[in-house]
PDB file of N, CA and C in Angstrom:
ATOM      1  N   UNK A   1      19.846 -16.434  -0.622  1.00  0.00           N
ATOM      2  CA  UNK A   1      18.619 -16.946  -1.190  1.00  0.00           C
ATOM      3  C   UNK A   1      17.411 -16.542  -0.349  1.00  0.00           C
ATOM      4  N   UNK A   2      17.693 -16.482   1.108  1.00  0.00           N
ATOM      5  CA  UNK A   2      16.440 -15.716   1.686  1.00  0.00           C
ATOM      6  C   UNK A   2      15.736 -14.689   1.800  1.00  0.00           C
ATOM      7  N   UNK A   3      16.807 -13.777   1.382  1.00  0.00           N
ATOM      8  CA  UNK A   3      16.466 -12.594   0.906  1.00  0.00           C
ATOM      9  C   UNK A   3      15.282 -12.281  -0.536  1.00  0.00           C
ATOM     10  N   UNK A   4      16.130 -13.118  -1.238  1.00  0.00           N
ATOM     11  CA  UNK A   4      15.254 -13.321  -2.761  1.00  0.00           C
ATOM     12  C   UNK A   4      13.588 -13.409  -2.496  1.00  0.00           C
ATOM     13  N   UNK A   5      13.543 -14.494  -1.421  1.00  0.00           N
ATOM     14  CA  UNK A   5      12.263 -15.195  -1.204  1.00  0.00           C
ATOM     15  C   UNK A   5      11.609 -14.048  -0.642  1.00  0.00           C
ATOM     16  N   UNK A   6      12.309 -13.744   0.436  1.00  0.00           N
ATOM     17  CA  UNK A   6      11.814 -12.127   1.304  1.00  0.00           C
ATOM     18  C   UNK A   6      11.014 -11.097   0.284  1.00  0.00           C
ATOM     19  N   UNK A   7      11.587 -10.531  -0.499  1.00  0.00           N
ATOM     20  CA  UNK A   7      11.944  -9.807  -1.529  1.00  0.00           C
ATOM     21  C   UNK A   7      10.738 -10.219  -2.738  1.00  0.00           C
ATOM     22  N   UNK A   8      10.766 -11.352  -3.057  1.00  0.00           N
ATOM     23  CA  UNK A   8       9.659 -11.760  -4.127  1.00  0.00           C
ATOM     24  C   UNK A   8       8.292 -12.053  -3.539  1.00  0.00           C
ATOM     25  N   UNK A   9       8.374 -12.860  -1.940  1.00  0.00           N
ATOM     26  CA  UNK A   9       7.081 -12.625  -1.103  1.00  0.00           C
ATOM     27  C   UNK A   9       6.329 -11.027  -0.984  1.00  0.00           C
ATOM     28  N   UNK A  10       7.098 -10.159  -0.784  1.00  0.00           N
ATOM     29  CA  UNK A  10       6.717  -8.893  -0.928  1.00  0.00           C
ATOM     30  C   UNK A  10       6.475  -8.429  -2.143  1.00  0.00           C
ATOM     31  N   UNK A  11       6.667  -8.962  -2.412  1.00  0.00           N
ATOM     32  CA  UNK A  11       6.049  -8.255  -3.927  1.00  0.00           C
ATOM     33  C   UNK A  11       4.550  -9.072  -4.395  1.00  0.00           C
ATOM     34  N   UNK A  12       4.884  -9.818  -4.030  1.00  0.00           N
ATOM     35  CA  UNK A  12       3.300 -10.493  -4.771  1.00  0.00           C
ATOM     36  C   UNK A  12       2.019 -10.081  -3.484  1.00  0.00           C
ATOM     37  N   UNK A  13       2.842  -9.872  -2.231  1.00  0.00           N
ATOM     38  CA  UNK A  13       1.799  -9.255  -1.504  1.00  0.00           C
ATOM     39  C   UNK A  13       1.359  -7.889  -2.125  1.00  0.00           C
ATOM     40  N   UNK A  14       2.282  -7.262  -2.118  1.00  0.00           N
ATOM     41  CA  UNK A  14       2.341  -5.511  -2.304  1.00  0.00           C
ATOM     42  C   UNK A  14       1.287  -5.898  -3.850  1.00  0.00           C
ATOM     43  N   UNK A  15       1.658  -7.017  -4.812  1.00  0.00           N
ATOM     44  CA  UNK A  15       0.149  -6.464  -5.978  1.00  0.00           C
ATOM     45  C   UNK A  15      -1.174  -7.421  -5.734  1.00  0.00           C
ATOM     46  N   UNK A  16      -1.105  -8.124  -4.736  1.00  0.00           N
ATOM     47  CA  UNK A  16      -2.319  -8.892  -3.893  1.00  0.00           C
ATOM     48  C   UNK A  16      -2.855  -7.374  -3.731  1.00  0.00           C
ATOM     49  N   UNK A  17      -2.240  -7.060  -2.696  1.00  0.00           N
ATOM     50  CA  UNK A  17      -3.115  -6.132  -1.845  1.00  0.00           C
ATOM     51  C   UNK A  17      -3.671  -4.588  -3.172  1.00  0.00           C
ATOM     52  N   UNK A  18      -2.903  -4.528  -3.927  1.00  0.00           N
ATOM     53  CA  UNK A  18      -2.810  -3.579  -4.905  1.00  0.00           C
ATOM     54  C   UNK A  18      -4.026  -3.623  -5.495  1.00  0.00           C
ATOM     55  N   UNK A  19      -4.185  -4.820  -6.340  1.00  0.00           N
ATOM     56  CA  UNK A  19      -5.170  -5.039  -6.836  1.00  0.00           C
ATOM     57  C   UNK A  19      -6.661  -5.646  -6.442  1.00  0.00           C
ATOM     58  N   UNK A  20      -6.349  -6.377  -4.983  1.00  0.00           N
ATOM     59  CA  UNK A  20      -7.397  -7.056  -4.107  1.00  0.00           C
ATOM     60  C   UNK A  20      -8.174  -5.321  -3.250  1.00  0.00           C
ATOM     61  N   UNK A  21      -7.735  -4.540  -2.816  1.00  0.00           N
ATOM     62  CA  UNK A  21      -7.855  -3.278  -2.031  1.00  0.00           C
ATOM     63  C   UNK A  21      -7.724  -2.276  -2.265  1.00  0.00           C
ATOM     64  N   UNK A  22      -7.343  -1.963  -4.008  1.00  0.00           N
ATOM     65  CA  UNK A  22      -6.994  -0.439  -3.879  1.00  0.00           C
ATOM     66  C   UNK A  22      -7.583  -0.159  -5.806  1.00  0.00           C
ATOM     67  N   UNK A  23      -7.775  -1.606  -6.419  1.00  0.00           N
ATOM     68  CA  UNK A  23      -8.474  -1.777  -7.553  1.00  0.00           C
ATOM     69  C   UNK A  23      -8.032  -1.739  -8.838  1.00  0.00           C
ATOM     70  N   UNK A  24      -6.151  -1.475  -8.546  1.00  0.00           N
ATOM     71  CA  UNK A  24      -5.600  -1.463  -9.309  1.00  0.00           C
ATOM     72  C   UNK A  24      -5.227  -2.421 -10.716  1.00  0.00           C
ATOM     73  N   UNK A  25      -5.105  -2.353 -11.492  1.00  0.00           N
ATOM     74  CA  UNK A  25      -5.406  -3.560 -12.662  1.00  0.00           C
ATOM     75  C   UNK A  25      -3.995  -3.974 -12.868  1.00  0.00           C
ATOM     76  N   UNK A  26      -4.123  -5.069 -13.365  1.00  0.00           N
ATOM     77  CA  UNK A  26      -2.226  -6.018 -13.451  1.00  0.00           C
ATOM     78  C   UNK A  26      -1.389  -5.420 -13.992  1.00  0.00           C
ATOM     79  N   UNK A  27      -1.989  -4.390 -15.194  1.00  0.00           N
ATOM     80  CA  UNK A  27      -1.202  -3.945 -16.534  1.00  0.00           C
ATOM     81  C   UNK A  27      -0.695  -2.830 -15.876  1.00  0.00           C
ATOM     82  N   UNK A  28      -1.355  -1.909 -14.922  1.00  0.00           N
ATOM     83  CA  UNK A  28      -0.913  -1.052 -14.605  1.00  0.00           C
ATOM     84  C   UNK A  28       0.423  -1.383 -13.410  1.00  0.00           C
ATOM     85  N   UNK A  29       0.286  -2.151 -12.850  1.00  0.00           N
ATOM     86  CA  UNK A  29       0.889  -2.690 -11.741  1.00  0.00           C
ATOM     87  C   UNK A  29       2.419  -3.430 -12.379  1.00  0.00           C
ATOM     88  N   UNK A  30       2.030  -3.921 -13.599  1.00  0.00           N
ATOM     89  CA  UNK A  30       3.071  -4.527 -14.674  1.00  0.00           C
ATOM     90  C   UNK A  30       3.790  -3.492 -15.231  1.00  0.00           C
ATOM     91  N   UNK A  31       3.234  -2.523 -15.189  1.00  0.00           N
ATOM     92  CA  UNK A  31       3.948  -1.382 -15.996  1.00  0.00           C
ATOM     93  C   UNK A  31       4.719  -0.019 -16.078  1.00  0.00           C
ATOM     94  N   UNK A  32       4.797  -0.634 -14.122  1.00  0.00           N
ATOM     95  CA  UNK A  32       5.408   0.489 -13.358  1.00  0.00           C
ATOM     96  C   UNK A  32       6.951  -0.064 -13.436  1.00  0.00           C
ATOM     97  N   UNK A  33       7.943   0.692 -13.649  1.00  0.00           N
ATOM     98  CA  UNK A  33       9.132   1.211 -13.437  1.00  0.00           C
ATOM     99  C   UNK A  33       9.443   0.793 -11.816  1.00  0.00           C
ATOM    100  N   UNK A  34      10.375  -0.401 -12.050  1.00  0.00           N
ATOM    101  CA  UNK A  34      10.438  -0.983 -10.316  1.00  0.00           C
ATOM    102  C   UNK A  34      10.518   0.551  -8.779  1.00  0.00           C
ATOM    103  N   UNK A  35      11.241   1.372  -8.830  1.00  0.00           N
ATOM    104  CA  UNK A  35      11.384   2.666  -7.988  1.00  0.00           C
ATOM    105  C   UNK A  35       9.951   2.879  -7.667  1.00  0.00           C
ATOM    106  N   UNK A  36       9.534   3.258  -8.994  1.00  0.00           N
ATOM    107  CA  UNK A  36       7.723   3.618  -9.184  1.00  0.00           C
ATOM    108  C   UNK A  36       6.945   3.358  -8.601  1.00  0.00           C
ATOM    109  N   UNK A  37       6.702   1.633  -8.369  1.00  0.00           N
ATOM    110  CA  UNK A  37       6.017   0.905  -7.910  1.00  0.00           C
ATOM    111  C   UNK A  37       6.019   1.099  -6.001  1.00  0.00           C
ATOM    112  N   UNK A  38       7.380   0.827  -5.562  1.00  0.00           N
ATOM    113  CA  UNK A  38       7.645   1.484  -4.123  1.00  0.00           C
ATOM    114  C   UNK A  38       7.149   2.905  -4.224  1.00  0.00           C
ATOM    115  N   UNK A  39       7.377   3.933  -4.925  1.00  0.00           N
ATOM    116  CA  UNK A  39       6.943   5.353  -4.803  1.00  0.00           C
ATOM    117  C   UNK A  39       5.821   5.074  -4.579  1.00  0.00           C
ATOM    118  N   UNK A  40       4.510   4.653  -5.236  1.00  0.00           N
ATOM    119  CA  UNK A  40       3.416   4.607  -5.429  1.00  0.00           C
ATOM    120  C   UNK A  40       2.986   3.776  -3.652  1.00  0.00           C
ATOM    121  N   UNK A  41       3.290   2.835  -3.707  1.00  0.00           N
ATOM    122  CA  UNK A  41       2.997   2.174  -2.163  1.00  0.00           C
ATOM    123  C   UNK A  41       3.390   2.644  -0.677  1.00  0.00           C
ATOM    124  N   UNK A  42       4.795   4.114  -1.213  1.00  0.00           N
ATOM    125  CA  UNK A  42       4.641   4.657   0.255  1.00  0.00           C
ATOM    126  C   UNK A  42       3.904   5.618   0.119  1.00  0.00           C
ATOM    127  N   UNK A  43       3.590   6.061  -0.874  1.00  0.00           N
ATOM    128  CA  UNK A  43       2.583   7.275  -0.843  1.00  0.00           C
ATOM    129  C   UNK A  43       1.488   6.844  -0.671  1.00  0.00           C
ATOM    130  N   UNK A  44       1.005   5.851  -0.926  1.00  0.00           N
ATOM    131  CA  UNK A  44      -0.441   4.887  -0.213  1.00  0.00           C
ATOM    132  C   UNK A  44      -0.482   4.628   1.390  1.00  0.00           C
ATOM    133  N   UNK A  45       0.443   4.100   1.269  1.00  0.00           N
ATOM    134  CA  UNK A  45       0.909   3.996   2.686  1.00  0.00           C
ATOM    135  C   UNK A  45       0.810   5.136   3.885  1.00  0.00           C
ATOM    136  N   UNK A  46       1.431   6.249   3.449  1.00  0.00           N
ATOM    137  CA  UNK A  46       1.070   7.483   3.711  1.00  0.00           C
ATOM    138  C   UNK A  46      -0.380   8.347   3.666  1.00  0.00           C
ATOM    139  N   UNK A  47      -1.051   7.870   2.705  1.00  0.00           N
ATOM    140  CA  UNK A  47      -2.327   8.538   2.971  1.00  0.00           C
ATOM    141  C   UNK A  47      -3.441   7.496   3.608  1.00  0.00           C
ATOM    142  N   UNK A  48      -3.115   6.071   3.850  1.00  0.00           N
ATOM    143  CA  UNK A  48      -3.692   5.696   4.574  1.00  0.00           C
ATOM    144  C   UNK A  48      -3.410   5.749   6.042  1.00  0.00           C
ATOM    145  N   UNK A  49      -2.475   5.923   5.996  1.00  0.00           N
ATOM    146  CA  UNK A  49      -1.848   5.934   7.554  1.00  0.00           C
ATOM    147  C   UNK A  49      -2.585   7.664   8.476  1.00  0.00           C
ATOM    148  N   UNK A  50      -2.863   8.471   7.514  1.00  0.00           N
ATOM    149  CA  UNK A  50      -3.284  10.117   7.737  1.00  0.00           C
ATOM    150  C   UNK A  50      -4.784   9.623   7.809  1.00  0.00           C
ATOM    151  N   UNK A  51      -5.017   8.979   7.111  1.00  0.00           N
ATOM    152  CA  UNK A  51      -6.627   8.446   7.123  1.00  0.00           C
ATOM    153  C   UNK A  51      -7.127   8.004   8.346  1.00  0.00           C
ATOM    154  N   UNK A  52      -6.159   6.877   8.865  1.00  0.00           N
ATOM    155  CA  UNK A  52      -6.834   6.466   9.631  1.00  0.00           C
ATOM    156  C   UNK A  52      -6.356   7.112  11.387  1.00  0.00           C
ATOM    157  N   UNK A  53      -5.233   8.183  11.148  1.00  0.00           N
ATOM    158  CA  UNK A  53      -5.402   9.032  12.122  1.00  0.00           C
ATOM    159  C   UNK A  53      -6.314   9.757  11.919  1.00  0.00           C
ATOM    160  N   UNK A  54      -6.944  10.940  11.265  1.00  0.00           N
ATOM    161  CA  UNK A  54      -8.069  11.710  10.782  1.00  0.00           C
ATOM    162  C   UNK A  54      -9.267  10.616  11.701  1.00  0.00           C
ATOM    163  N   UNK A  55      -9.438   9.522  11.452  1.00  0.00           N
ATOM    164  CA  UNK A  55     -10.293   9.065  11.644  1.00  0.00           C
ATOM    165  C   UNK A  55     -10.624   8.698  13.074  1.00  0.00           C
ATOM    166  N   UNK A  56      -9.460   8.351  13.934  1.00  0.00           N
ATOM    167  CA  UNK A  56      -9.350   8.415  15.265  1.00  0.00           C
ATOM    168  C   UNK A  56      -9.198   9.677  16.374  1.00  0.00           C
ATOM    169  N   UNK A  57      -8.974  10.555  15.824  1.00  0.00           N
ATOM    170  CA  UNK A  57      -9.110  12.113  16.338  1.00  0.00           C
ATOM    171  C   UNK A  57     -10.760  12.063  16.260  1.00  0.00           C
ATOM    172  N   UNK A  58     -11.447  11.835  15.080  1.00  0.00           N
ATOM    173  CA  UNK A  58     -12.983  12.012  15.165  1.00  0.00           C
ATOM    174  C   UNK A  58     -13.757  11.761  15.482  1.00  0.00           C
ATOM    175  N   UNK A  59     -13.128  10.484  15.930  1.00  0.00           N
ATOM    176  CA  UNK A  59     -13.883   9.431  17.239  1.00  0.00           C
ATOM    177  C   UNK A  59     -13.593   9.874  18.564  1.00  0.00           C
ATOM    178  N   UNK A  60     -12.325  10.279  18.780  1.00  0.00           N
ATOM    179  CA  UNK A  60     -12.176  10.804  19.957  1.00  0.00           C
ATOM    180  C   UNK A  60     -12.907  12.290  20.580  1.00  0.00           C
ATOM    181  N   UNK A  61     -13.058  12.828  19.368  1.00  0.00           N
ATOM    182  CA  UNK A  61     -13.460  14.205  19.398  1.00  0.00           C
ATOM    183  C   UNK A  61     -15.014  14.092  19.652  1.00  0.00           C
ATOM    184  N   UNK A  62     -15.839  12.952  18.826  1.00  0.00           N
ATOM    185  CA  UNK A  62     -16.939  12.835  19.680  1.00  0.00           C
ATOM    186  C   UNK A  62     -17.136  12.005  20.792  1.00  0.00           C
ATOM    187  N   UNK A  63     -16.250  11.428  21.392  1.00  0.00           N
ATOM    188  CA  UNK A  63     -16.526  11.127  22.690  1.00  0.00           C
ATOM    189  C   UNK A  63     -16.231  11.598  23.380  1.00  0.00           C
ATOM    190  N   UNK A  64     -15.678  13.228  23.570  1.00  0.00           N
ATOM    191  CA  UNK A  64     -15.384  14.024  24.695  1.00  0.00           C
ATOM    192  C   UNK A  64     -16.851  14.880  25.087  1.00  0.00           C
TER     193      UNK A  64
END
């Protein structure tokens, strides 16, 4: 059963944050194909994560 909770907590985060941060609308978020939905959030995941290296190289790069 903790798992479940685990499992369903993450998910209502993952379309909190979906739709609170990234502007996504319910229907679309409703209408993803469960796999989909993970596809879609590591590939977010992934270009934010490049983002915000990009972004710390550029800071660093002007403070040398």
């Amino acid at each position: 059963m903790a798992m479940l909770h685990n499992n369903l907590m993450n998910y209502y985060e993952t379309v909190f944050a979906l739709k609170q941060y990234h502007g996504w609308a319910m229907n679309e978020i409703e209408n993803c194909i469960p796999w989909e939905l993970e596809v879609y959030t590591t590939l977010l995941q992934n270009y934010l994560e490049t983002k915000k290296l990009q972004e710390n190289q550029r800071i660093a790069s002007m403070n040398s």
